[in-house]
N, C-alpha and C. Protein backbone atom coordinates (compact mmCIF):
# COMPACT_ATOMS: atom_id res chain seq x y z
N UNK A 1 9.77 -18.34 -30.91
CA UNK A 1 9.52 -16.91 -30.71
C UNK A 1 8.58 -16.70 -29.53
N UNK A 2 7.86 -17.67 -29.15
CA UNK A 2 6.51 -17.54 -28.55
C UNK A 2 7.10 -18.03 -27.32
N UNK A 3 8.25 -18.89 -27.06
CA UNK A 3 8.91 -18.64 -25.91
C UNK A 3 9.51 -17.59 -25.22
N UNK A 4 10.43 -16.82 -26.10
CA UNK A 4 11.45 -16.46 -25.75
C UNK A 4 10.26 -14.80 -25.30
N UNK A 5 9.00 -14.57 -26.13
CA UNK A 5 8.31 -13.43 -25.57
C UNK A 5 7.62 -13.51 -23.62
N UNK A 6 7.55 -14.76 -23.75
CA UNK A 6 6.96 -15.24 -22.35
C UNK A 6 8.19 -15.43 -21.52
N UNK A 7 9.08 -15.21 -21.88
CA UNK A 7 10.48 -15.55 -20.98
C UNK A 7 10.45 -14.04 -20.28
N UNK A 8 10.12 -12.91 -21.51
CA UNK A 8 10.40 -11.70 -21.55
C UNK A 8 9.83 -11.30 -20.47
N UNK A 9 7.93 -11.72 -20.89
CA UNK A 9 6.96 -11.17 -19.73
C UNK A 9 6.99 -11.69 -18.57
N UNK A 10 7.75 -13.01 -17.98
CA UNK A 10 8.04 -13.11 -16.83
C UNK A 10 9.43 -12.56 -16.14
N UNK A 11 9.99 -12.19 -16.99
CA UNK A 11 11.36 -11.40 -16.34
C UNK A 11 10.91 -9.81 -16.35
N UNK A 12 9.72 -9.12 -16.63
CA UNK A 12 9.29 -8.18 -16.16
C UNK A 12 8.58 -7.91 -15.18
N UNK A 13 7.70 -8.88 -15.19
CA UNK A 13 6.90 -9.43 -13.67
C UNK A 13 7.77 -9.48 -12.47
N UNK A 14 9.12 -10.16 -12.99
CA UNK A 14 9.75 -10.35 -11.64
C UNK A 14 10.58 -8.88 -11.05
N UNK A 15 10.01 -8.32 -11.83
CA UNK A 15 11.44 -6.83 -11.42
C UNK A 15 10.23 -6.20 -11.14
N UNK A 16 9.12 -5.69 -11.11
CA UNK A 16 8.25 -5.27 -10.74
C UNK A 16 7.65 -5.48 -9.00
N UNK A 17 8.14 -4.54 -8.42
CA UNK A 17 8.10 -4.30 -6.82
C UNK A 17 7.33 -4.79 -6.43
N UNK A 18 7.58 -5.98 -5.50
CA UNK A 18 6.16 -6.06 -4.93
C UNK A 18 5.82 -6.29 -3.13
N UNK A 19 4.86 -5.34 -3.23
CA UNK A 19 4.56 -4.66 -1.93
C UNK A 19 4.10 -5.44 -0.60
N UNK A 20 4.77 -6.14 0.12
CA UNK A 20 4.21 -7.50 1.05
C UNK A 20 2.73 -6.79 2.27
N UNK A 21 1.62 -7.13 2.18
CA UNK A 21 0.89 -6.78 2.52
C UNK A 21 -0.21 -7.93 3.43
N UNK A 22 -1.21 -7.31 4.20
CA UNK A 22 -2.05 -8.65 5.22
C UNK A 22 -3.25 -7.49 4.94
N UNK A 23 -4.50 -7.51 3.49
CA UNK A 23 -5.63 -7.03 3.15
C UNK A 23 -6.62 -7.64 3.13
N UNK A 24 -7.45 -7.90 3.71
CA UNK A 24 -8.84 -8.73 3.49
C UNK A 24 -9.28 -8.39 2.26
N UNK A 25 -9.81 -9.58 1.42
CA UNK A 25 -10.44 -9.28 0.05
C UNK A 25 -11.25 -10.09 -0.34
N UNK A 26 -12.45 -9.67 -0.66
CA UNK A 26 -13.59 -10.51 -1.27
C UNK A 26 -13.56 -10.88 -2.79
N UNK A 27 -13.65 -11.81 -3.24
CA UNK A 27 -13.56 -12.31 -5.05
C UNK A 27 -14.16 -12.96 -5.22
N UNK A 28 -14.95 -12.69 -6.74
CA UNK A 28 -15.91 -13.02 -7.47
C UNK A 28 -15.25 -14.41 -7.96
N UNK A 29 -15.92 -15.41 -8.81
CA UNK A 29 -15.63 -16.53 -9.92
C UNK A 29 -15.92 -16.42 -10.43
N UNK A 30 -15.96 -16.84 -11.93
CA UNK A 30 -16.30 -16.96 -13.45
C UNK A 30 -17.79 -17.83 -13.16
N UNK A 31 -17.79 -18.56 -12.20
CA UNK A 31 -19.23 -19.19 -11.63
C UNK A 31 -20.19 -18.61 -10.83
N UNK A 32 -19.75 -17.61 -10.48
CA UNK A 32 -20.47 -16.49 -9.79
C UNK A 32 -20.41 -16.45 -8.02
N UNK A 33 -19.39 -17.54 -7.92
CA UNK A 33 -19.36 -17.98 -6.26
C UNK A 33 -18.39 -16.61 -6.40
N UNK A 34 -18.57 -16.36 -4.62
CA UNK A 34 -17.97 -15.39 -4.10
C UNK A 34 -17.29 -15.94 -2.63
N UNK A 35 -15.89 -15.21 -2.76
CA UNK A 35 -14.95 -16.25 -1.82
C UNK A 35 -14.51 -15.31 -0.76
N UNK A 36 -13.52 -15.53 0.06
CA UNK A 36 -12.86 -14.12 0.87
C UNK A 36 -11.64 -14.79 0.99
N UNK A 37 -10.70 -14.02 1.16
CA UNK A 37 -9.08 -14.32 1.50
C UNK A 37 -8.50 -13.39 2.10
N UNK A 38 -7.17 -13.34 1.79
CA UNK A 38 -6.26 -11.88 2.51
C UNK A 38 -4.80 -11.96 1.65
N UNK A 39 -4.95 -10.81 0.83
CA UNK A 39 -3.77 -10.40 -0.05
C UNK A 39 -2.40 -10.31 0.93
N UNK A 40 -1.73 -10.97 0.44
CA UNK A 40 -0.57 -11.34 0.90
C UNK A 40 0.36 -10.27 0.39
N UNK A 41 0.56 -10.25 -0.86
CA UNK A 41 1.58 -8.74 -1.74
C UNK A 41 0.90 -8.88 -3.01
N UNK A 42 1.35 -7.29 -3.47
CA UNK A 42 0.73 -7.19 -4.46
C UNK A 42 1.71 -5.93 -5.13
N UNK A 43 1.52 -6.19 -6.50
CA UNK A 43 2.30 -5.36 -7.59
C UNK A 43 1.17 -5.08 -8.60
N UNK A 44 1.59 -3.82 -9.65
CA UNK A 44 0.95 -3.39 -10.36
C UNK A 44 0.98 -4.84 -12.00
N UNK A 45 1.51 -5.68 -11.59
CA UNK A 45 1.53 -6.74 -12.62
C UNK A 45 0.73 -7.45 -12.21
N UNK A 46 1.07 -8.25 -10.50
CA UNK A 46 0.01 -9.52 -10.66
C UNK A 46 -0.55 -9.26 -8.55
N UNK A 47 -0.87 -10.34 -8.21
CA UNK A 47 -1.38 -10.21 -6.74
C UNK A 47 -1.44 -11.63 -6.28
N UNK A 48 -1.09 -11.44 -5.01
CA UNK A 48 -1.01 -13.44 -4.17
C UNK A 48 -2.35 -13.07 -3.24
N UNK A 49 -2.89 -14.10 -3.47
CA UNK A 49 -4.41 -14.82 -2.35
C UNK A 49 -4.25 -15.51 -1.69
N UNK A 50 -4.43 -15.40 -0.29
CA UNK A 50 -4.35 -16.53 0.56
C UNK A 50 -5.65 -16.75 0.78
N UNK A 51 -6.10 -18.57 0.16
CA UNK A 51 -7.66 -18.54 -0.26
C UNK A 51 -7.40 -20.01 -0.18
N UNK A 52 -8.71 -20.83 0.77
CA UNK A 52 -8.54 -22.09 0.28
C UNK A 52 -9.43 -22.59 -0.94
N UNK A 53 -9.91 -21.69 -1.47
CA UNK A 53 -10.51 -21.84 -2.63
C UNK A 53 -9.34 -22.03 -3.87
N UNK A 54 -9.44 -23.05 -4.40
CA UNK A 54 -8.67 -23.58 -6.04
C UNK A 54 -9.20 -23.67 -6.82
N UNK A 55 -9.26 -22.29 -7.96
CA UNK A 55 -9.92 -21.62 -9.18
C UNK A 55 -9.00 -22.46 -10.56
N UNK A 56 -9.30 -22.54 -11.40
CA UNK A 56 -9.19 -23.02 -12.49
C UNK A 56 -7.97 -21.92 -12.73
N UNK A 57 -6.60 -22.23 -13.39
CA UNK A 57 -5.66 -21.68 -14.13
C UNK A 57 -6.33 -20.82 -14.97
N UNK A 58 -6.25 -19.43 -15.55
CA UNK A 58 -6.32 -19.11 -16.79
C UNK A 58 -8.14 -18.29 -16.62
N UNK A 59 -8.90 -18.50 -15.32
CA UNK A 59 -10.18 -18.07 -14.91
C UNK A 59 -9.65 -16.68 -14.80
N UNK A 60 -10.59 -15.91 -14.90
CA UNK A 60 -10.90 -14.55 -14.50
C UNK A 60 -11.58 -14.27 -12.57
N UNK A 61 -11.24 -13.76 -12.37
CA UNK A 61 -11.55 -12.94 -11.44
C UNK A 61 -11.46 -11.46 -10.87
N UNK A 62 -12.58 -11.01 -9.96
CA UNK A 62 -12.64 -9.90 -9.68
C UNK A 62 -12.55 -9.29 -8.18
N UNK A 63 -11.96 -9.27 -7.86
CA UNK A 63 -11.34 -8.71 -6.30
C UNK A 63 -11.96 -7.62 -5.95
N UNK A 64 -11.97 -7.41 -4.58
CA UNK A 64 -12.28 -5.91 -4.05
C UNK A 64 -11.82 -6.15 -2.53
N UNK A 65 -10.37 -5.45 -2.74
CA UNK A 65 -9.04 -5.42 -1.73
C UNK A 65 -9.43 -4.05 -0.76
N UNK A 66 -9.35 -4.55 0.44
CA UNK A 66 -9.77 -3.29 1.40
C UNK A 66 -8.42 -2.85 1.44
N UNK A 67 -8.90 -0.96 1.01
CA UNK A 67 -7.50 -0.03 0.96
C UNK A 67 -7.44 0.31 -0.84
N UNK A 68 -7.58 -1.27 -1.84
CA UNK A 68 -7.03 -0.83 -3.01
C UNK A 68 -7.85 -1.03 -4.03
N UNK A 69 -9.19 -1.14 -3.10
CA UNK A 69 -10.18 -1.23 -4.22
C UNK A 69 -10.13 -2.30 -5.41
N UNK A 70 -11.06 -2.20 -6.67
CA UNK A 70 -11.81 -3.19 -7.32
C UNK A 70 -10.39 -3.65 -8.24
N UNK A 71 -9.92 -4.76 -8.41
CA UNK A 71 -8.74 -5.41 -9.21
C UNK A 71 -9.10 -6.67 -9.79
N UNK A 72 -8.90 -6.46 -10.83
CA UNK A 72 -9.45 -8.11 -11.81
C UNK A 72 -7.74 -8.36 -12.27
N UNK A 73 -8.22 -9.81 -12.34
CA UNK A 73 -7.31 -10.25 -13.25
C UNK A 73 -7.72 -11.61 -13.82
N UNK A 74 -6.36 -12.56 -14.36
CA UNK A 74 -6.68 -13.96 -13.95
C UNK A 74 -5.36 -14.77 -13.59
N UNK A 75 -6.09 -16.05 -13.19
CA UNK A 75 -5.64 -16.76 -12.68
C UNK A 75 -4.18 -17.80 -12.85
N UNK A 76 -2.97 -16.79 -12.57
CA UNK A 76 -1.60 -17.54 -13.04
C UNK A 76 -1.39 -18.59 -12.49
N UNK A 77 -1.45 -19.33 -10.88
CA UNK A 77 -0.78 -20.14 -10.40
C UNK A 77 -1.73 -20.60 -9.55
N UNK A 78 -2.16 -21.88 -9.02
CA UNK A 78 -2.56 -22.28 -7.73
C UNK A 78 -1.86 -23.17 -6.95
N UNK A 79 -1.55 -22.98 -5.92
CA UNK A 79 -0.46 -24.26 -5.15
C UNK A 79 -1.43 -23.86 -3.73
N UNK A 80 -0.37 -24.60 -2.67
CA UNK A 80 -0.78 -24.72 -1.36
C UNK A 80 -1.05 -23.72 -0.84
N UNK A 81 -0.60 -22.42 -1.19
CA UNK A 81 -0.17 -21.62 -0.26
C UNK A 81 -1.79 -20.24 -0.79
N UNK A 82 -2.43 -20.72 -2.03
CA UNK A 82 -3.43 -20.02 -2.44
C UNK A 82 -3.63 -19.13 -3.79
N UNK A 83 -3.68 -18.23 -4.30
CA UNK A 83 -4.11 -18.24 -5.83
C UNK A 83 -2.97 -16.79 -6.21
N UNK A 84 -2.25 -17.00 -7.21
CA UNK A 84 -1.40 -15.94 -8.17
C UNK A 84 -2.11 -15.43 -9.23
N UNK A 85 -2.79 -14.49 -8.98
CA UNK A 85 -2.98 -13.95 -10.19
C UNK A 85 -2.15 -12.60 -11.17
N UNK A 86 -2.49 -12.78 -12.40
CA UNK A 86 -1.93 -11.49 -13.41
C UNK A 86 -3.28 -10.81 -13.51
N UNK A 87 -2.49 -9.41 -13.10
CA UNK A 87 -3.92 -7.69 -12.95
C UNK A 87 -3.47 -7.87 -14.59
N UNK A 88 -5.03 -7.11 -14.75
CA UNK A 88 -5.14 -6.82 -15.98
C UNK A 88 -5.99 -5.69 -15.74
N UNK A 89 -5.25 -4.58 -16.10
CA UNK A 89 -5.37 -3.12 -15.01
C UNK A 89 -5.65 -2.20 -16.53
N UNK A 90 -7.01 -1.71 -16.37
CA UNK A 90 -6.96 -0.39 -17.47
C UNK A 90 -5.75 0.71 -17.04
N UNK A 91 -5.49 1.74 -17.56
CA UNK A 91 -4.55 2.63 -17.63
C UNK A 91 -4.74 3.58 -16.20
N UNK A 92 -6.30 4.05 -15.78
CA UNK A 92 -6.49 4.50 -14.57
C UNK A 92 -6.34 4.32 -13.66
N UNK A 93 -6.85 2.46 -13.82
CA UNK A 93 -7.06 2.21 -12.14
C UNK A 93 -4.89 1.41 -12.00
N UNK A 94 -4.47 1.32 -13.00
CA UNK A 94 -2.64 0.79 -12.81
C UNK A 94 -2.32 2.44 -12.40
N UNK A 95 -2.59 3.54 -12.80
CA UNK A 95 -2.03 4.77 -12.05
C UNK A 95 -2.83 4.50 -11.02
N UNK A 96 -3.54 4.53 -10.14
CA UNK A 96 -4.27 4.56 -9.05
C UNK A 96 -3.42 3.40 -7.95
N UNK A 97 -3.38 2.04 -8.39
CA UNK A 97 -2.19 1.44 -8.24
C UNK A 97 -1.14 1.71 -7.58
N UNK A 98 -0.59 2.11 -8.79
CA UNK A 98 1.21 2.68 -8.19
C UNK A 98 1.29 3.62 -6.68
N UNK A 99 0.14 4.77 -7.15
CA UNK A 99 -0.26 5.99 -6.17
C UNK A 99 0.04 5.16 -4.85
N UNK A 100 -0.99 4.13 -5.11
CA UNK A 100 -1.29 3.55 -3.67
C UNK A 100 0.28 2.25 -3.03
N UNK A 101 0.98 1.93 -3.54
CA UNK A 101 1.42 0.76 -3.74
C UNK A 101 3.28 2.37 -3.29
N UNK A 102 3.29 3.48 -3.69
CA UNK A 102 4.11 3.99 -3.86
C UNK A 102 4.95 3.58 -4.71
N UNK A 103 4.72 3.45 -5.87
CA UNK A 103 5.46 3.09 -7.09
C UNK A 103 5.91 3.38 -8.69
N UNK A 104 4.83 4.80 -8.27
CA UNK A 104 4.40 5.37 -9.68
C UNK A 104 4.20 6.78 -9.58
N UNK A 105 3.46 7.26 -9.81
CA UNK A 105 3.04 9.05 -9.99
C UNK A 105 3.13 9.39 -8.83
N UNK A 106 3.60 10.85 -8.07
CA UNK A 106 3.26 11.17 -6.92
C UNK A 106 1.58 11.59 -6.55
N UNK A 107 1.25 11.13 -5.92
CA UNK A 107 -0.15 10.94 -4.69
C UNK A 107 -0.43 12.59 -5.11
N UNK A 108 -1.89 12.04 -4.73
CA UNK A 108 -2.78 13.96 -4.67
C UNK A 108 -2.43 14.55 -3.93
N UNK A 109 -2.13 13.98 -2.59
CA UNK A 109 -1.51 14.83 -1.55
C UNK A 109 -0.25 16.02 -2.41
N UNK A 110 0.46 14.84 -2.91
CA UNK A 110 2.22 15.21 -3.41
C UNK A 110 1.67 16.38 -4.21
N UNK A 111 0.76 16.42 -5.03
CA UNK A 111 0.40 17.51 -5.88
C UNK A 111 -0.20 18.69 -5.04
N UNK A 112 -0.85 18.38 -4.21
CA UNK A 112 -2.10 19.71 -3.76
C UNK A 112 -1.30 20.60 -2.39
N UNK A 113 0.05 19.99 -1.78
CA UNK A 113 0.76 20.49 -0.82
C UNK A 113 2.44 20.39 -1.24
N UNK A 114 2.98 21.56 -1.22
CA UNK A 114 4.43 21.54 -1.14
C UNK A 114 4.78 20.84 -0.11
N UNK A 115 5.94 19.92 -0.64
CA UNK A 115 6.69 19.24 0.20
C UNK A 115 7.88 19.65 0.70
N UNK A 116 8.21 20.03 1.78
CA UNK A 116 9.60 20.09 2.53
C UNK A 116 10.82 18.99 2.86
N UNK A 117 11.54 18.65 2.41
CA UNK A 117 12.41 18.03 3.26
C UNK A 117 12.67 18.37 4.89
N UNK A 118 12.85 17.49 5.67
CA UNK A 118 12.42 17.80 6.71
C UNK A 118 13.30 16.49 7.69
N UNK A 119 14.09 15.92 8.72
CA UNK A 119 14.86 15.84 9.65
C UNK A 119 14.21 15.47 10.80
N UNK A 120 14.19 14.93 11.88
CA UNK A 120 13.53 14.87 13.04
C UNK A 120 12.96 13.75 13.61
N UNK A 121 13.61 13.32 14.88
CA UNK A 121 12.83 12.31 15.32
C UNK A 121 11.26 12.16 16.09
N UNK A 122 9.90 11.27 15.79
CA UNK A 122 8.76 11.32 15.84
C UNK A 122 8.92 9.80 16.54
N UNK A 123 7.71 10.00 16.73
CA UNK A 123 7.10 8.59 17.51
C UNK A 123 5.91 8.28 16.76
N UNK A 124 5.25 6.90 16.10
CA UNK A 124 4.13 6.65 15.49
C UNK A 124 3.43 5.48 16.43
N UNK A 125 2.06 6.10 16.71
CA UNK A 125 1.33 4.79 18.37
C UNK A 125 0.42 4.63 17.02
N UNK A 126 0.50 3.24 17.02
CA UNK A 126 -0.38 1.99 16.17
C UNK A 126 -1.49 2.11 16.80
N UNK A 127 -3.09 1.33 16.15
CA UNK A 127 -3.86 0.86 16.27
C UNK A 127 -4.19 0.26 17.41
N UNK A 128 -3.16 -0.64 17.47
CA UNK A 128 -3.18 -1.35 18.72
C UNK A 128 -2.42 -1.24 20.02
N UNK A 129 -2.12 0.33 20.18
CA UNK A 129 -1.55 0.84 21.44
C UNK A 129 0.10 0.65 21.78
N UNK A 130 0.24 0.11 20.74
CA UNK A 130 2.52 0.17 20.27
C UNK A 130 2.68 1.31 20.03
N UNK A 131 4.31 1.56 20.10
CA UNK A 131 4.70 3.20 19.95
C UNK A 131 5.46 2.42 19.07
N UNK A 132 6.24 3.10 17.65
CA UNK A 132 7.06 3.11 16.73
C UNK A 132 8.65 4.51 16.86
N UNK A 133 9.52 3.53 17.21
CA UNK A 133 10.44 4.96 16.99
C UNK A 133 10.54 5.24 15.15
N UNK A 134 10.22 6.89 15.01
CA UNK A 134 10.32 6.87 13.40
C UNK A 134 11.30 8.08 13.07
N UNK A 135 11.76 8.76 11.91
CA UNK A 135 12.08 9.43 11.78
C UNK A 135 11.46 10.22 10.17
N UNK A 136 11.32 11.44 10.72
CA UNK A 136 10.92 12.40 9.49
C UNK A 136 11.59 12.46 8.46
N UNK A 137 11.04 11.88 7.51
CA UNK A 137 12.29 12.46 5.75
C UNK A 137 11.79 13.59 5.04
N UNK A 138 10.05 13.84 4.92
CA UNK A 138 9.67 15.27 4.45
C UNK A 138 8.55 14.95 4.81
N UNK A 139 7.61 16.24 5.04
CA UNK A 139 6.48 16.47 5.01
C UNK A 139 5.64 17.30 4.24
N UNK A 140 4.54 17.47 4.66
CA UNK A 140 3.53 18.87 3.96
C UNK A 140 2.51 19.14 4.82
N UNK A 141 1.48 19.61 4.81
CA UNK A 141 0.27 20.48 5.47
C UNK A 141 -0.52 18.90 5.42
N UNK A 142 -0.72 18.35 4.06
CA UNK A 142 -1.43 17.20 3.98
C UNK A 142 -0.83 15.70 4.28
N UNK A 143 0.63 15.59 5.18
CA UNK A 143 1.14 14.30 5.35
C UNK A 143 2.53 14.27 5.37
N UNK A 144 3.03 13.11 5.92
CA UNK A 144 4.58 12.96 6.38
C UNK A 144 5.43 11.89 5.93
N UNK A 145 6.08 11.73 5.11
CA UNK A 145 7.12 10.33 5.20
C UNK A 145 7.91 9.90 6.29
N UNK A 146 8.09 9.21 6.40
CA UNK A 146 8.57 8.55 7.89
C UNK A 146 9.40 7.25 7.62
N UNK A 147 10.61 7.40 8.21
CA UNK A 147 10.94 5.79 7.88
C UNK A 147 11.05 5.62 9.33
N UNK A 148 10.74 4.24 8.99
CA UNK A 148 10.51 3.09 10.63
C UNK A 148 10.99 1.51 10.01
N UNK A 149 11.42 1.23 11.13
CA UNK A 149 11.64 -0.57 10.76
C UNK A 149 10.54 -1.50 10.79
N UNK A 150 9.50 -0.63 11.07
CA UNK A 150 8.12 -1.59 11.16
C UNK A 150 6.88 -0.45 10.51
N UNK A 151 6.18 -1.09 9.46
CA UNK A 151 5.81 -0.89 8.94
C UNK A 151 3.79 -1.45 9.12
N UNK A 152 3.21 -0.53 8.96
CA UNK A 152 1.84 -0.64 9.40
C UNK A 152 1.04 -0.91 8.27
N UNK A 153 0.01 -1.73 8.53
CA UNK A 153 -0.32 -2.26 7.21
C UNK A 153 -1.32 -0.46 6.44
N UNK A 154 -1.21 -0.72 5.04
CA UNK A 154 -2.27 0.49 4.35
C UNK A 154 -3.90 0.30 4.61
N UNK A 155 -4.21 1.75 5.60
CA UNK A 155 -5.32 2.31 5.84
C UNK A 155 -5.25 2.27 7.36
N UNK A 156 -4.43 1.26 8.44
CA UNK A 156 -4.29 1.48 9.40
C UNK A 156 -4.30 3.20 9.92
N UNK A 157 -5.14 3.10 11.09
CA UNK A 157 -5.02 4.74 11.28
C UNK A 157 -4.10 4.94 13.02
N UNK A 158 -3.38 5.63 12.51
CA UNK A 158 -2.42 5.79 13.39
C UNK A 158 -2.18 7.77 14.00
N UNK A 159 -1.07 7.91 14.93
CA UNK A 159 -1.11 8.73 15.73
C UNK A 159 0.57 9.08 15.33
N UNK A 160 0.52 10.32 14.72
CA UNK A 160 2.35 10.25 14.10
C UNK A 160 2.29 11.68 15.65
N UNK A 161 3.36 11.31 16.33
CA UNK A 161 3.52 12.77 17.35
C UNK A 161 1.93 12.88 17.69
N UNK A 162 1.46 14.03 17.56
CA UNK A 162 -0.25 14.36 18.29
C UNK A 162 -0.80 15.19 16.81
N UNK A 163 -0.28 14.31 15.45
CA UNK A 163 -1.40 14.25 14.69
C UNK A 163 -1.78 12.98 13.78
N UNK A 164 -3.32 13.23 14.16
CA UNK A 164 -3.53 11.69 13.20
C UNK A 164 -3.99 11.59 12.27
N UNK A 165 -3.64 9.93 11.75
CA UNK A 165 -3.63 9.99 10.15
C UNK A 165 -3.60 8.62 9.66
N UNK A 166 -3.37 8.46 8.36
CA UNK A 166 -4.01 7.05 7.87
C UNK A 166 -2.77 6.73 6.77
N UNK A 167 -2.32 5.20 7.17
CA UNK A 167 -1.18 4.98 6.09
C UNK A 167 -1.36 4.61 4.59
N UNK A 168 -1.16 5.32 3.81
CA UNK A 168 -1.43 5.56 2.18
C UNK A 168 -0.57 4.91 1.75
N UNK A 169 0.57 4.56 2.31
CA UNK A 169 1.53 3.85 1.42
C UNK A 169 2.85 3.42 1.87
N UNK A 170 3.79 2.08 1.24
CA UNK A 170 4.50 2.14 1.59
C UNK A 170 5.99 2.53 0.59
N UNK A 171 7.02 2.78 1.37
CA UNK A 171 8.15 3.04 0.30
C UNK A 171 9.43 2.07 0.56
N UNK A 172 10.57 2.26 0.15
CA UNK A 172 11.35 1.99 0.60
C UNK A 172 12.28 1.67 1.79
N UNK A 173 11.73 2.84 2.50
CA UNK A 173 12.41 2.91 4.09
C UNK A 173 11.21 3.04 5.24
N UNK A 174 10.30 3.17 4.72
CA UNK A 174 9.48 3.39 5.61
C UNK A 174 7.75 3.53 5.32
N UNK A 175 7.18 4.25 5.56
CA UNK A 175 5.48 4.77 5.38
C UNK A 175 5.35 5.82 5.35
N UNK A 176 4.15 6.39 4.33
CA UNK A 176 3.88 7.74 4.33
C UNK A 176 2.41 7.71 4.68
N UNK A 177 2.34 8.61 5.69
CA UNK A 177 0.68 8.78 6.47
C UNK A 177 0.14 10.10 5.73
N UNK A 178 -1.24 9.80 6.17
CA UNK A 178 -1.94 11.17 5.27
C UNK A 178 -2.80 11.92 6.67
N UNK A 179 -2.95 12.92 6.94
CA UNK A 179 -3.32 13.68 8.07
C UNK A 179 -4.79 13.69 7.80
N UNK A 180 -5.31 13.58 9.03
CA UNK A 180 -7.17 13.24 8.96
C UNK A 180 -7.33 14.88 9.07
N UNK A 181 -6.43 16.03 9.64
CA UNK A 181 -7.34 16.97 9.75
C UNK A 181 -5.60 17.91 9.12
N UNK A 182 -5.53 18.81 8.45
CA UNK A 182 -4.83 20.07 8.39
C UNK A 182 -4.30 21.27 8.94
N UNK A 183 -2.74 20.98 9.88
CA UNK A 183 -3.06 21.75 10.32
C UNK A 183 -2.86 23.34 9.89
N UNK A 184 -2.72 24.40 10.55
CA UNK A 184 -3.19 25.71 9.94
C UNK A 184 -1.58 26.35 9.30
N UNK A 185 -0.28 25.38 10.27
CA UNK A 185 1.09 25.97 9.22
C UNK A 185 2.12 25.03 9.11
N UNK A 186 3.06 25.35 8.38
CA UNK A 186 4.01 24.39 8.72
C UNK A 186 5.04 24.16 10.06
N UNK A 187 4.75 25.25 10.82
CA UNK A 187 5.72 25.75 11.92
C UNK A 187 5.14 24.64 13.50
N UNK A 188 3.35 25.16 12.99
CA UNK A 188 2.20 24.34 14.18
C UNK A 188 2.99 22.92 13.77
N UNK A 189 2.80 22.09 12.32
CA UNK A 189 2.30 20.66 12.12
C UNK A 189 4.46 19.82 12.83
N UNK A 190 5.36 20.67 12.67
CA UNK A 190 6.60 20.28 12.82
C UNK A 190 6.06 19.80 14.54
N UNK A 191 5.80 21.33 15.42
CA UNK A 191 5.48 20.93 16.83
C UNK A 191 4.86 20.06 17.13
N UNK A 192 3.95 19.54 16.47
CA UNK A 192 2.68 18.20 16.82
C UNK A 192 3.82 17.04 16.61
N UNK A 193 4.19 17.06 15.27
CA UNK A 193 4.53 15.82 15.00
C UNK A 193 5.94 15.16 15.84
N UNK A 194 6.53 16.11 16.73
CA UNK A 194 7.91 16.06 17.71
C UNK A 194 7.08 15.96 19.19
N UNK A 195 5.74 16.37 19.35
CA UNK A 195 5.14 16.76 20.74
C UNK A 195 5.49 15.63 21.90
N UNK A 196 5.14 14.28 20.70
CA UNK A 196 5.28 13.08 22.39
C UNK A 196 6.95 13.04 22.39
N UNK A 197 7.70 13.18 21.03
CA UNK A 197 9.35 12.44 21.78
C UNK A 197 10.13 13.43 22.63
N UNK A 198 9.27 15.16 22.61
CA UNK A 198 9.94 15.83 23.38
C UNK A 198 9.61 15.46 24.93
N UNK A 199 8.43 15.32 24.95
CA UNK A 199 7.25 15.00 26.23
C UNK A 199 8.09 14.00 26.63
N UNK A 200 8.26 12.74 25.98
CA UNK A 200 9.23 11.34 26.53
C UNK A 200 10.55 11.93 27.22
């Protein structure tokens, strides 16, 4: 019986999305050493470490992932490649999770601004001075979905058209950015966000 339940909980683990990511993260030990790595992907079940640190199977630890904040779990797997752990997520911070991970509840944004469906080709200039060809799937006053074939890591702050903003998440086809400032309609934020591919 005690198999066939662990068969269960790893064939749920495995259907559970998981989000390929490059996050710097600092983690605690059950010994009190404190390590650093960089989250590789992560799901609302478990999370990969790239860490040359090798923690004991079955240890606890406590993370604090830049972008996704404080995540404990413990310790499923260690091999070459660095540490698997299973989240063991109260009910808040697994909604907080999803929010972020795009996998679960719609985002505060999604709540506090009507969303439009919305059409249109945009340009997104990275961090590091790349342009992205993207295209608009909907927006709001507070942010835009966008699908692109390249995808920016979460919290990167970027330049969608001539407004900027910070990537909250990823989805399926693309990224959804969140706008650092509001603009005053929906008629203004369409013109910004088309401004450079008309300009091109």
């Amino acid at each position: 019986m005690e198999q066939d339940q662990s068969s269960s909980t790893e064939s749920e683990r495995r259907r559970q999305k998981r989000s390929a990511l490059h996050l710097q993260v600092r983690f605690l030990l059950q010994d009190g050493s404190e390590h650093t790595g960089v989250v590789t992907d992560v799901s609302i079940g478990g999370m990969n470490i790239a860490s040359e640190v090798r923690p004991d199977e079955g240890s606890i630890i406590i993370a604090y992932v830049d972008d996704l904040g404080r995540l404990e779990g413990i310790v499923a797997r260690v091999d070459e490649h660095g540490i698997a752990m299973r989240l063991t997520l109260s009910t808040l911070r697994r909604d907080k999770l999803e929010e972020r991970l795009g996998t679960g509840k719609k985002s505060a944004d999604d709540r506090r601004y009507q969303r439009d469906a919305a059409a249109g080709a945009t340009r997104i200039l990275r961090a590091d001075g790349r342009e992205l060809a993207a295209r608009v799937i909907d927006l709001s006053l507070g942010g835009v979905s966008l699908e692109s074939a390249e995808w920016p890591p979460l919290g990167e702050q970027v330049m969608v058209g001539k407004m900027r903003g910070r990537v909250v998440r990823h989805h399926e086809t693309g990224i959804a950015v969140e706008f650092t400032e509001i603009p005053p309609s929906r008629g203004s934020l369409a013109e910004q966000l088309t401004a450079s591919e008309r300009a091109a």
